[in-house]
N, C-alpha and C. Protein backbone atom coordinates (compact mmCIF):
# COMPACT_ATOMS: atom_id res chain seq x y z
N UNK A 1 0.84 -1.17 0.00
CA UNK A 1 0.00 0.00 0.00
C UNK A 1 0.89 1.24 0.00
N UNK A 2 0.50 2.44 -0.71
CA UNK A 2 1.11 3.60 -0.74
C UNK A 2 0.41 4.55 -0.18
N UNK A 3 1.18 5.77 -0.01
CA UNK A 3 0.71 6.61 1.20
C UNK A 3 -0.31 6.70 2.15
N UNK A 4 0.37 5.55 3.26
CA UNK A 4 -0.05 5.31 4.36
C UNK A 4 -0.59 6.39 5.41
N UNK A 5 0.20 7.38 5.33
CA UNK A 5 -0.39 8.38 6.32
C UNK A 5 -1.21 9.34 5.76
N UNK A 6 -1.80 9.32 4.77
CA UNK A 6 -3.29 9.22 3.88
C UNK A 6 -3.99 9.04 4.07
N UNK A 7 -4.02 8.01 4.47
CA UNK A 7 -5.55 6.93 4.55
C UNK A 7 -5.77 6.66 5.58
N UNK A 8 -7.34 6.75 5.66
CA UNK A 8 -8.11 6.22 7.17
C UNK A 8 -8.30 5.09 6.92
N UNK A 9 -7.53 3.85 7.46
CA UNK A 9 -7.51 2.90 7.47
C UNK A 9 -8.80 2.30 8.48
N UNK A 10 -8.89 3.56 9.74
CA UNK A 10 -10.37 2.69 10.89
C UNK A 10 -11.37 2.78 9.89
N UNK A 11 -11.69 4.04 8.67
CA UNK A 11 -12.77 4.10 7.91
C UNK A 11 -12.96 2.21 7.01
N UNK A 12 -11.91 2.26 6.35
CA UNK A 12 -11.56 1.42 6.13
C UNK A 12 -11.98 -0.13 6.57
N UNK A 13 -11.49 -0.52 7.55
CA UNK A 13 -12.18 -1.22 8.20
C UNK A 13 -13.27 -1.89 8.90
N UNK A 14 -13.81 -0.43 8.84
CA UNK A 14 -15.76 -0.46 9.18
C UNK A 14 -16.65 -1.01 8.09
N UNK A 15 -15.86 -0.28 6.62
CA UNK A 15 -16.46 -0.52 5.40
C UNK A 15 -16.72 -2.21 4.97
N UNK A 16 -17.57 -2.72 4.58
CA UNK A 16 -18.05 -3.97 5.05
C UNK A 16 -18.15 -4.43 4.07
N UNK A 17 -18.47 -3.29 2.59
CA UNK A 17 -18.24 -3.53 1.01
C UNK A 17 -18.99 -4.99 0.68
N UNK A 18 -19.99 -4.89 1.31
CA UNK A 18 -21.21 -6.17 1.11
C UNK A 18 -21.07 -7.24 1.48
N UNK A 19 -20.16 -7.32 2.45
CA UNK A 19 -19.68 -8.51 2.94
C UNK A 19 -20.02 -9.14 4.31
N UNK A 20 -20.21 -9.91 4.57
CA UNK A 20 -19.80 -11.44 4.21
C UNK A 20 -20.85 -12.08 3.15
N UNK A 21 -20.12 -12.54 2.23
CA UNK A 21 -21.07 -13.28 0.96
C UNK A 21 -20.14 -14.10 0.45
N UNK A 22 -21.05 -15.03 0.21
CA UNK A 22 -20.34 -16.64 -0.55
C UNK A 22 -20.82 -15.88 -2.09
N UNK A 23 -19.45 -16.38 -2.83
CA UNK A 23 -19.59 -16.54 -4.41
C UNK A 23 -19.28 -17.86 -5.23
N UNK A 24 -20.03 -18.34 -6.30
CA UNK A 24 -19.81 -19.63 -6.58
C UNK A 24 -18.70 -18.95 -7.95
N UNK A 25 -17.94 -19.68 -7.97
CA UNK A 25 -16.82 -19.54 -8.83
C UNK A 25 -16.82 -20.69 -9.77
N UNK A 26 -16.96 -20.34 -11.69
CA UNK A 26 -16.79 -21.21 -11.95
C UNK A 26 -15.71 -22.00 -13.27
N UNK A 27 -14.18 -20.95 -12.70
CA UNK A 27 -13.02 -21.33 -13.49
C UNK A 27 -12.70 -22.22 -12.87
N UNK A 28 -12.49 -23.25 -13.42
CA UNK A 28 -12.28 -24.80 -13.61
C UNK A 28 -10.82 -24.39 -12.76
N UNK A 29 -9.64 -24.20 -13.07
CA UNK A 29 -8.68 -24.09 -12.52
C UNK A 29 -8.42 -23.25 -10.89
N UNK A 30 -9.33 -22.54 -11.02
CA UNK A 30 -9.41 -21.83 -9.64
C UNK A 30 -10.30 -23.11 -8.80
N UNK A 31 -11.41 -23.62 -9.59
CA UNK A 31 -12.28 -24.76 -8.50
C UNK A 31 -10.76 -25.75 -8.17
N UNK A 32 -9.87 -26.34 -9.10
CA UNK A 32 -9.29 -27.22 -8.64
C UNK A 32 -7.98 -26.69 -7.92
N UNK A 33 -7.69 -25.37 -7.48
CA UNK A 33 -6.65 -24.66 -6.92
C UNK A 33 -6.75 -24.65 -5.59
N UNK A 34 -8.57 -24.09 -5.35
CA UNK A 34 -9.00 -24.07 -4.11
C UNK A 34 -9.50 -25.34 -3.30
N UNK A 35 -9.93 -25.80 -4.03
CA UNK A 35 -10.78 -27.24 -3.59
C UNK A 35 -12.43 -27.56 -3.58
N UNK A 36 -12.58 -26.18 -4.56
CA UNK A 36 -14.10 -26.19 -4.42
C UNK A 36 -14.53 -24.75 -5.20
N UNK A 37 -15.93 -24.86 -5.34
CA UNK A 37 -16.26 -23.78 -6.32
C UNK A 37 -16.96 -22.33 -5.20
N UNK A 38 -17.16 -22.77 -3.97
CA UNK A 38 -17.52 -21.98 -3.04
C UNK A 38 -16.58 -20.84 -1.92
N UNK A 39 -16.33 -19.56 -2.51
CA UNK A 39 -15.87 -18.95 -2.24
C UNK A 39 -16.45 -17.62 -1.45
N UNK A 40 -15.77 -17.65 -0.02
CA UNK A 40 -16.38 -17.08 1.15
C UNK A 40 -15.32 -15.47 0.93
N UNK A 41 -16.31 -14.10 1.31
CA UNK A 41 -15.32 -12.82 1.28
C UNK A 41 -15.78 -12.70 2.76
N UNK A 42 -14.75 -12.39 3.73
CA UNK A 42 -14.81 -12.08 5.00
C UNK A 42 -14.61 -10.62 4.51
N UNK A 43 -15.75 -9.78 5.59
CA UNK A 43 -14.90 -8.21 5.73
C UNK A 43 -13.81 -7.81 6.40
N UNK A 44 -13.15 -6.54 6.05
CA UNK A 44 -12.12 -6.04 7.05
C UNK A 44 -12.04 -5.96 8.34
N UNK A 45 -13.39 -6.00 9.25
CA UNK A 45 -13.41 -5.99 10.29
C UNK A 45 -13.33 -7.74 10.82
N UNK A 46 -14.15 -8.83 10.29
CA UNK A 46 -13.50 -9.94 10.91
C UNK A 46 -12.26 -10.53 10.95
N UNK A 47 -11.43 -10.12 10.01
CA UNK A 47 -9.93 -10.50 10.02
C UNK A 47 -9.67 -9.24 11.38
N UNK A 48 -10.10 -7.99 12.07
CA UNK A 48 -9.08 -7.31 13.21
C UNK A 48 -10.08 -8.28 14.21
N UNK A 49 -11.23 -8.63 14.28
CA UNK A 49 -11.60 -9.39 15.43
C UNK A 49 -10.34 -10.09 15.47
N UNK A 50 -10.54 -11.16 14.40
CA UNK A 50 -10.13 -12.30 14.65
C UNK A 50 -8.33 -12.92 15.03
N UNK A 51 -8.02 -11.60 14.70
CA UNK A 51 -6.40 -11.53 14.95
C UNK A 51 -6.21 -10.58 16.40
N UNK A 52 -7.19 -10.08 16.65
CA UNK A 52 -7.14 -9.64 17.99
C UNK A 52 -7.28 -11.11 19.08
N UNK A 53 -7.39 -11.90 18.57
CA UNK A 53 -7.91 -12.97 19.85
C UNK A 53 -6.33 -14.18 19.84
N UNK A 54 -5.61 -13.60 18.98
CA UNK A 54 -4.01 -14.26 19.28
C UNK A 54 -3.45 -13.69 20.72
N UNK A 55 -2.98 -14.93 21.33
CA UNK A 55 -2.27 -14.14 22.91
C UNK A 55 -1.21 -13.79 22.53
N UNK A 56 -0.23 -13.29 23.46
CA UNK A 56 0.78 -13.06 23.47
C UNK A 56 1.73 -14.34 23.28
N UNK A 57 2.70 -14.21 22.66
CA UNK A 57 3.82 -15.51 22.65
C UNK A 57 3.09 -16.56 21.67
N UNK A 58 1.92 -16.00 20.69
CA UNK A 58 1.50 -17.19 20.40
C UNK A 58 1.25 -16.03 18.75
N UNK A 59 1.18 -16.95 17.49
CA UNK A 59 1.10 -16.71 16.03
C UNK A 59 0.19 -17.38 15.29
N UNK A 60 -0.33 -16.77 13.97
CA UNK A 60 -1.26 -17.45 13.29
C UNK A 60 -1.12 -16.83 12.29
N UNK A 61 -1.12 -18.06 10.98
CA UNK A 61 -0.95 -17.25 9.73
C UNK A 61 -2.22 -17.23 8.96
N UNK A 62 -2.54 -16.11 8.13
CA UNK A 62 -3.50 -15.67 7.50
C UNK A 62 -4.43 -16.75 6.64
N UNK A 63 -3.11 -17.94 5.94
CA UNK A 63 -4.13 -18.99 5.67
C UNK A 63 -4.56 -19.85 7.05
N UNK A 64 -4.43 -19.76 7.97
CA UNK A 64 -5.38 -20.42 9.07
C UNK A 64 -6.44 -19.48 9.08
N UNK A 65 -6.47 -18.18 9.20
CA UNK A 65 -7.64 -17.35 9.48
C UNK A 65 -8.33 -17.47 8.63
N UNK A 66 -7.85 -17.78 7.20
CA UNK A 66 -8.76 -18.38 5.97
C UNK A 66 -9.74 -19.11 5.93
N UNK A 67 -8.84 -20.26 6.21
CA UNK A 67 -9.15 -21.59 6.52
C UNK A 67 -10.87 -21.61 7.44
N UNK A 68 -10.13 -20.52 8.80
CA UNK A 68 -11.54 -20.79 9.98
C UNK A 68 -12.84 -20.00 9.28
N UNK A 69 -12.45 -18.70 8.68
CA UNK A 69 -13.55 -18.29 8.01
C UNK A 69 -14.36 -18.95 7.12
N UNK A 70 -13.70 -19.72 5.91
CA UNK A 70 -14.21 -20.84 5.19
C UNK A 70 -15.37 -22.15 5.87
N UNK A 71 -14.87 -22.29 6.80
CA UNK A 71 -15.70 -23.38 8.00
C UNK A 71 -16.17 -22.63 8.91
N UNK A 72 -16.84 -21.72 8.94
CA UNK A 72 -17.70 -20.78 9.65
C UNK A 72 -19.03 -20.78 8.60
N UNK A 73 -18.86 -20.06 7.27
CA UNK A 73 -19.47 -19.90 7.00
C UNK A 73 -19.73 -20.98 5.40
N UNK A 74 -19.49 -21.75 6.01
CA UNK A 74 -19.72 -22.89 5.07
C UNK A 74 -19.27 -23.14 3.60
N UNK A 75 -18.17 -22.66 3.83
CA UNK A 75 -17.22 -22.03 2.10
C UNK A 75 -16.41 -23.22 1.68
N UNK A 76 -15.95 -23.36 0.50
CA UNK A 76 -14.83 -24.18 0.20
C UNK A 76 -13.70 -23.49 0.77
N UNK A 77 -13.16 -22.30 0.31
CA UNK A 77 -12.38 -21.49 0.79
C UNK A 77 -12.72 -20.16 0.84
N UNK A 78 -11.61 -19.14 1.45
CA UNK A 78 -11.74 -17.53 1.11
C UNK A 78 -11.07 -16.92 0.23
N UNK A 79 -11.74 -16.27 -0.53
CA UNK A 79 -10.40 -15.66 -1.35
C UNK A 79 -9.58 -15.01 -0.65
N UNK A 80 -8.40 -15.64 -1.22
CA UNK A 80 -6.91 -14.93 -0.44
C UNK A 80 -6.50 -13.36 -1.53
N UNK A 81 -6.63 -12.92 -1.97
CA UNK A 81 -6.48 -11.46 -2.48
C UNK A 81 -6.92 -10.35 -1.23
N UNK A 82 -8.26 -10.55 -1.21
CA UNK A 82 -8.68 -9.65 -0.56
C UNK A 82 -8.44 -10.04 1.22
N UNK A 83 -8.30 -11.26 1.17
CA UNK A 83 -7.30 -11.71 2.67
C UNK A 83 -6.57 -11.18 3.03
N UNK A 84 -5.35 -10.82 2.46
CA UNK A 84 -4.15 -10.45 2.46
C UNK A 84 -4.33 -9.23 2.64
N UNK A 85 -5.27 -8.03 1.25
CA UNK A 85 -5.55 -6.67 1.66
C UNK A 85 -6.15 -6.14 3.04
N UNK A 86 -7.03 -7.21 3.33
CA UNK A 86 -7.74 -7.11 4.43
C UNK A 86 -6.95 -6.76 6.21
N UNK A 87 -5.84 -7.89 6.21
CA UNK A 87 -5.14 -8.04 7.43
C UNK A 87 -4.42 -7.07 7.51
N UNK A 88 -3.58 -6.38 5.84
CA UNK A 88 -2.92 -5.52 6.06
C UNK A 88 -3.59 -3.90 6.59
N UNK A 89 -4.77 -3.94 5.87
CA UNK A 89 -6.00 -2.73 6.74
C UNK A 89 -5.56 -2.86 8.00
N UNK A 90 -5.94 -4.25 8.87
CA UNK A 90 -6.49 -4.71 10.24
C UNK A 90 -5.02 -3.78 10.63
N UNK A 91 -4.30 -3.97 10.29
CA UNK A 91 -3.10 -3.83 10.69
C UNK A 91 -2.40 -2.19 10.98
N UNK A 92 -2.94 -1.77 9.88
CA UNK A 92 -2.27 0.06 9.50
C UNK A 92 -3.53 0.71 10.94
N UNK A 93 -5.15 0.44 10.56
CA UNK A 93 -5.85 0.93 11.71
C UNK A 93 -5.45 0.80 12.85
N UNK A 94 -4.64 -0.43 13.51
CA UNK A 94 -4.95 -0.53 14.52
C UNK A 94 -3.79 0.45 15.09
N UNK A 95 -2.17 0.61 13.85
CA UNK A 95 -1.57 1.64 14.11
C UNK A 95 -1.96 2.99 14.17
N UNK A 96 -2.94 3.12 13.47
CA UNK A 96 -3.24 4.58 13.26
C UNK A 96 -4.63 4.87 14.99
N UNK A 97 -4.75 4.30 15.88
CA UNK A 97 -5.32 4.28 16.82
C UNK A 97 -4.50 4.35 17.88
N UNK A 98 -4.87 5.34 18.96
CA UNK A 98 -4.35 5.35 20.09
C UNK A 98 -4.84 4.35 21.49
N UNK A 99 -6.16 4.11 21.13
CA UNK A 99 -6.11 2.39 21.67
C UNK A 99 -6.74 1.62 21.77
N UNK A 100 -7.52 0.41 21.92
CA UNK A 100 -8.00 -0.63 21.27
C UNK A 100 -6.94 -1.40 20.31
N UNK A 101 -5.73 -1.80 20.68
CA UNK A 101 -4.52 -2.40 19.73
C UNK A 101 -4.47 -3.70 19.41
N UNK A 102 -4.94 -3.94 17.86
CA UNK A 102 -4.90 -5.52 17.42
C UNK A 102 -3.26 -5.75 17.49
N UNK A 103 -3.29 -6.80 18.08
CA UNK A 103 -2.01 -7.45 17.93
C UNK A 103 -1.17 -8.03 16.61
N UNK A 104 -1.35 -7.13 15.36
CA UNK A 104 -1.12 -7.57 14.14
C UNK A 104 -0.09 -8.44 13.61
N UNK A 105 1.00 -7.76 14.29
CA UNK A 105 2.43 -8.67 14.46
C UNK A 105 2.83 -10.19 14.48
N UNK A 106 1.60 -10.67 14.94
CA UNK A 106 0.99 -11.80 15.73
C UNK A 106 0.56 -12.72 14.20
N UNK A 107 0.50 -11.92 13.03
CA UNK A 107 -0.28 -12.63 12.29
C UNK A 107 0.90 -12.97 11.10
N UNK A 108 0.86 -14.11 10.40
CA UNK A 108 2.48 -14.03 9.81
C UNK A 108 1.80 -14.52 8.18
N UNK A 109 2.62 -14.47 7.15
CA UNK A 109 1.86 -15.05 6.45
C UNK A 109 2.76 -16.53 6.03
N UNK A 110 2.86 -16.93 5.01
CA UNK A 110 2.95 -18.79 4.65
C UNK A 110 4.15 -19.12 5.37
N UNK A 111 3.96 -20.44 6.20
CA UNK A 111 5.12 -20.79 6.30
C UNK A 111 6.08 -19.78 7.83
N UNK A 112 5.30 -19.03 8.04
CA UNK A 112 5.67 -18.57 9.29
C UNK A 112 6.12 -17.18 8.83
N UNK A 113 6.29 -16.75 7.82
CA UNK A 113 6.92 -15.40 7.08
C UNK A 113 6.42 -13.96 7.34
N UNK A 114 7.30 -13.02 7.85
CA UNK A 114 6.60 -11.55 8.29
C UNK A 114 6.43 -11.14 7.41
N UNK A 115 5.49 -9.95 7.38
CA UNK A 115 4.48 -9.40 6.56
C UNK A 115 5.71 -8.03 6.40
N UNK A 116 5.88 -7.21 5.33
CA UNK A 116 6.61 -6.55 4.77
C UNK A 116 6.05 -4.88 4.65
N UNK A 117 4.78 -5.73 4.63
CA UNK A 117 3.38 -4.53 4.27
C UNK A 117 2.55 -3.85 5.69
N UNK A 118 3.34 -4.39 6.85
CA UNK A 118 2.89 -3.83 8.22
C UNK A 118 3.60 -2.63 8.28
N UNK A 119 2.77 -2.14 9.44
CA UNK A 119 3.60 -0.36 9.71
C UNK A 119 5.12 -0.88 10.29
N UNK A 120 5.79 -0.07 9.34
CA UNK A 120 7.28 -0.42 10.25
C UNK A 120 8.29 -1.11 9.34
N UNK A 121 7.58 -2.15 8.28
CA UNK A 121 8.25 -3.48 7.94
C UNK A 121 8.29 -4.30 8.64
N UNK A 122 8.81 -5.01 8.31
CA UNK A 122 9.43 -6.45 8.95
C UNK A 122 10.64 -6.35 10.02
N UNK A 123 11.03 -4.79 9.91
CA UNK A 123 12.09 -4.47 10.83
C UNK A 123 11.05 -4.72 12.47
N UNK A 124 10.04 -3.29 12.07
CA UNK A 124 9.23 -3.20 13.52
C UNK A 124 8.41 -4.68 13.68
N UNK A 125 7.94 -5.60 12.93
CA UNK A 125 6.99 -6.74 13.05
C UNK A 125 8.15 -7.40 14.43
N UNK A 126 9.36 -7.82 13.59
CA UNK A 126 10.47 -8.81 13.98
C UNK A 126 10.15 -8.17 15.55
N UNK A 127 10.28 -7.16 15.60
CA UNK A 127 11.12 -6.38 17.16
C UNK A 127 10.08 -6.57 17.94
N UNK A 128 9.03 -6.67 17.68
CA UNK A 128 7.69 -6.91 18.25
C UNK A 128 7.82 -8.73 18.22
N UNK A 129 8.47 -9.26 17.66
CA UNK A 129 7.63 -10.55 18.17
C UNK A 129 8.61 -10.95 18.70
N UNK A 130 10.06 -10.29 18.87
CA UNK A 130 11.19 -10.91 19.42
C UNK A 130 11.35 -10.40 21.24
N UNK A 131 10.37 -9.59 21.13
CA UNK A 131 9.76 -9.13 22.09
C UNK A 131 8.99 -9.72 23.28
N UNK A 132 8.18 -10.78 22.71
CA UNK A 132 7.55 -11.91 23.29
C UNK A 132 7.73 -12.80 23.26
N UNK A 133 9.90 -12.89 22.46
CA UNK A 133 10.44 -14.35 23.04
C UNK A 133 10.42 -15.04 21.84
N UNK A 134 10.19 -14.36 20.39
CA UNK A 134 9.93 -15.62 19.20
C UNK A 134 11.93 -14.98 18.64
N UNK A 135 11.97 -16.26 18.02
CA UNK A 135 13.63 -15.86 17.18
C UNK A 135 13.02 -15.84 16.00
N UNK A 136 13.54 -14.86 15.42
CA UNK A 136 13.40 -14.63 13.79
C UNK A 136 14.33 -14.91 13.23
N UNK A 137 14.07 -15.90 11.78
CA UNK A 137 15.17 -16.14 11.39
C UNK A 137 15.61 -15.16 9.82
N UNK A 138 16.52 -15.19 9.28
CA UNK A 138 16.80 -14.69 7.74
C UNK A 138 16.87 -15.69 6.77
N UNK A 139 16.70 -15.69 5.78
CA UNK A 139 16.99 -16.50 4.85
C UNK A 139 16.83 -15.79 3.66
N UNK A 140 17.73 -16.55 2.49
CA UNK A 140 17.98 -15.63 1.10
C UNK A 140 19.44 -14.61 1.27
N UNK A 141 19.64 -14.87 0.02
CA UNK A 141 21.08 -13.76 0.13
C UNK A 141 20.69 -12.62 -0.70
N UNK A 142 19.88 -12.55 -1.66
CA UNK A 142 19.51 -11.51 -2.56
C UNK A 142 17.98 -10.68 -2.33
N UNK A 143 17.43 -11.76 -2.07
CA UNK A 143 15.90 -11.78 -1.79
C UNK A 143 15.60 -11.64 -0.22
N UNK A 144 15.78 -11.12 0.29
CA UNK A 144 16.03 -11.62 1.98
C UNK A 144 14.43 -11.62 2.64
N UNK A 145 14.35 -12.76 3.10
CA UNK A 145 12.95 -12.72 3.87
C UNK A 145 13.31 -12.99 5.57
N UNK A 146 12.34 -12.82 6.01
CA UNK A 146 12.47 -13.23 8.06
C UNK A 146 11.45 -13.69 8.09
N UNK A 147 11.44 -15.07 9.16
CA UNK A 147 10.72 -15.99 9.74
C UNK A 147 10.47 -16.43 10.75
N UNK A 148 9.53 -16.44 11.61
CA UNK A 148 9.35 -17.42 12.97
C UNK A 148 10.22 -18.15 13.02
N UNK A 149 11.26 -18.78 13.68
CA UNK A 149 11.32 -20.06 13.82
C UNK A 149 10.67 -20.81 14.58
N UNK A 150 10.45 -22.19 14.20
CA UNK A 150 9.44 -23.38 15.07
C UNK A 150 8.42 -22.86 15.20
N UNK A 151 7.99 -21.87 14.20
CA UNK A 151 6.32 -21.05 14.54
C UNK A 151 5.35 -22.19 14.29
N UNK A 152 5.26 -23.56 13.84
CA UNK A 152 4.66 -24.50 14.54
C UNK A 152 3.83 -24.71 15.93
N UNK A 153 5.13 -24.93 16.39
CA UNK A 153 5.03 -24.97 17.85
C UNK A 153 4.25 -23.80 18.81
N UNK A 154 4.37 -22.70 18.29
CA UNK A 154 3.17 -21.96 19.06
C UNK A 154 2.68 -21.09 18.31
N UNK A 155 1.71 -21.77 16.97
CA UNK A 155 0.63 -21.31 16.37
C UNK A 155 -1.08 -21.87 17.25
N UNK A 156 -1.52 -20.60 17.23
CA UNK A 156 -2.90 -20.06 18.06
C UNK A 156 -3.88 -21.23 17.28
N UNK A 157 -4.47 -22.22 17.78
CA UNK A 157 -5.85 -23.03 17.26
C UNK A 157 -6.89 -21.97 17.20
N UNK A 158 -7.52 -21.15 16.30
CA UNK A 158 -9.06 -20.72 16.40
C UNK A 158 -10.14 -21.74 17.05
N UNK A 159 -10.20 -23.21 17.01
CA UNK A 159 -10.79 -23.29 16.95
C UNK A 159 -11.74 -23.50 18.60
């Protein structure tokens, strides 16, 4: 996202843009990508619930929050486009608020990987979760990404 200190991201977030609604999808390659032709749009505001309810010392990545939304509301899956836009909203509002603070940091995306697109980067995400005791690791020499390590081990069950 570009110019962040622009945008009302809490507006943002309220905006609900007709959502929650199942869409039946019917590109053959997207049905066999996802696992099904039933595709669930969560709004911006259930991805900050729902990443607000990670504790401390504990992580969850965006395809789990997928995942639980999908089996909530009876979906094959969610689309991940507007997933991804979505958390990163959850995320800029809850910076741009002095308090009510989703724990965004908390939310990683594949594979345990920090989000790039949070306030701060991946510099402020890392410092925040190294904060509550997680090691971040590097990997790549050109491409450089940071990761949970063993973020396994204390990823948050929704259920």
């Amino acid at each position: 996202m570009a110019n962040e200190n622009k945008k009302d991201f809490n507006a943002m977030l309220r905006d609900n843009k007709d959502m929650p609604k199942v869409q039946t999808i019917t590109d053959q390659k997207s049905i066999e990508n996802y696992g099904g032709n039933k595709m669930y749009f969560a709004p911006p505001i259930d991805y900050d619930k729902v990443m607000k309810k990670i504790p401390y010392g504990k992580v969850i990545m965006v395809g789990k929050i997928r995942e639980y939304f999908a089996e909530l509301s009876g979906a094959d899956f969610t689309e991940p486009i507007t997933a991804g836009i979505f958390v990163s909203i959850a995320a800029w509002a809850s910076y741009q608020r002095d308090n009510d603070e989703t724990p965004y940091w908390r939310t990683l995306k594949a594979n345990g990987e920090l989000n790039e697109k949070y306030p701060g980067g991946v510099e402020a995400q890392k410092a925040k979760l190294e904060t509550e005791g997680h090691i971040i690791i590097q990997k790549g020499r050109t491409n450089i990404r940071y990761y949970v390590k063993d973020y396994e081990k204390v990823l948050f069950d929704l259920k």
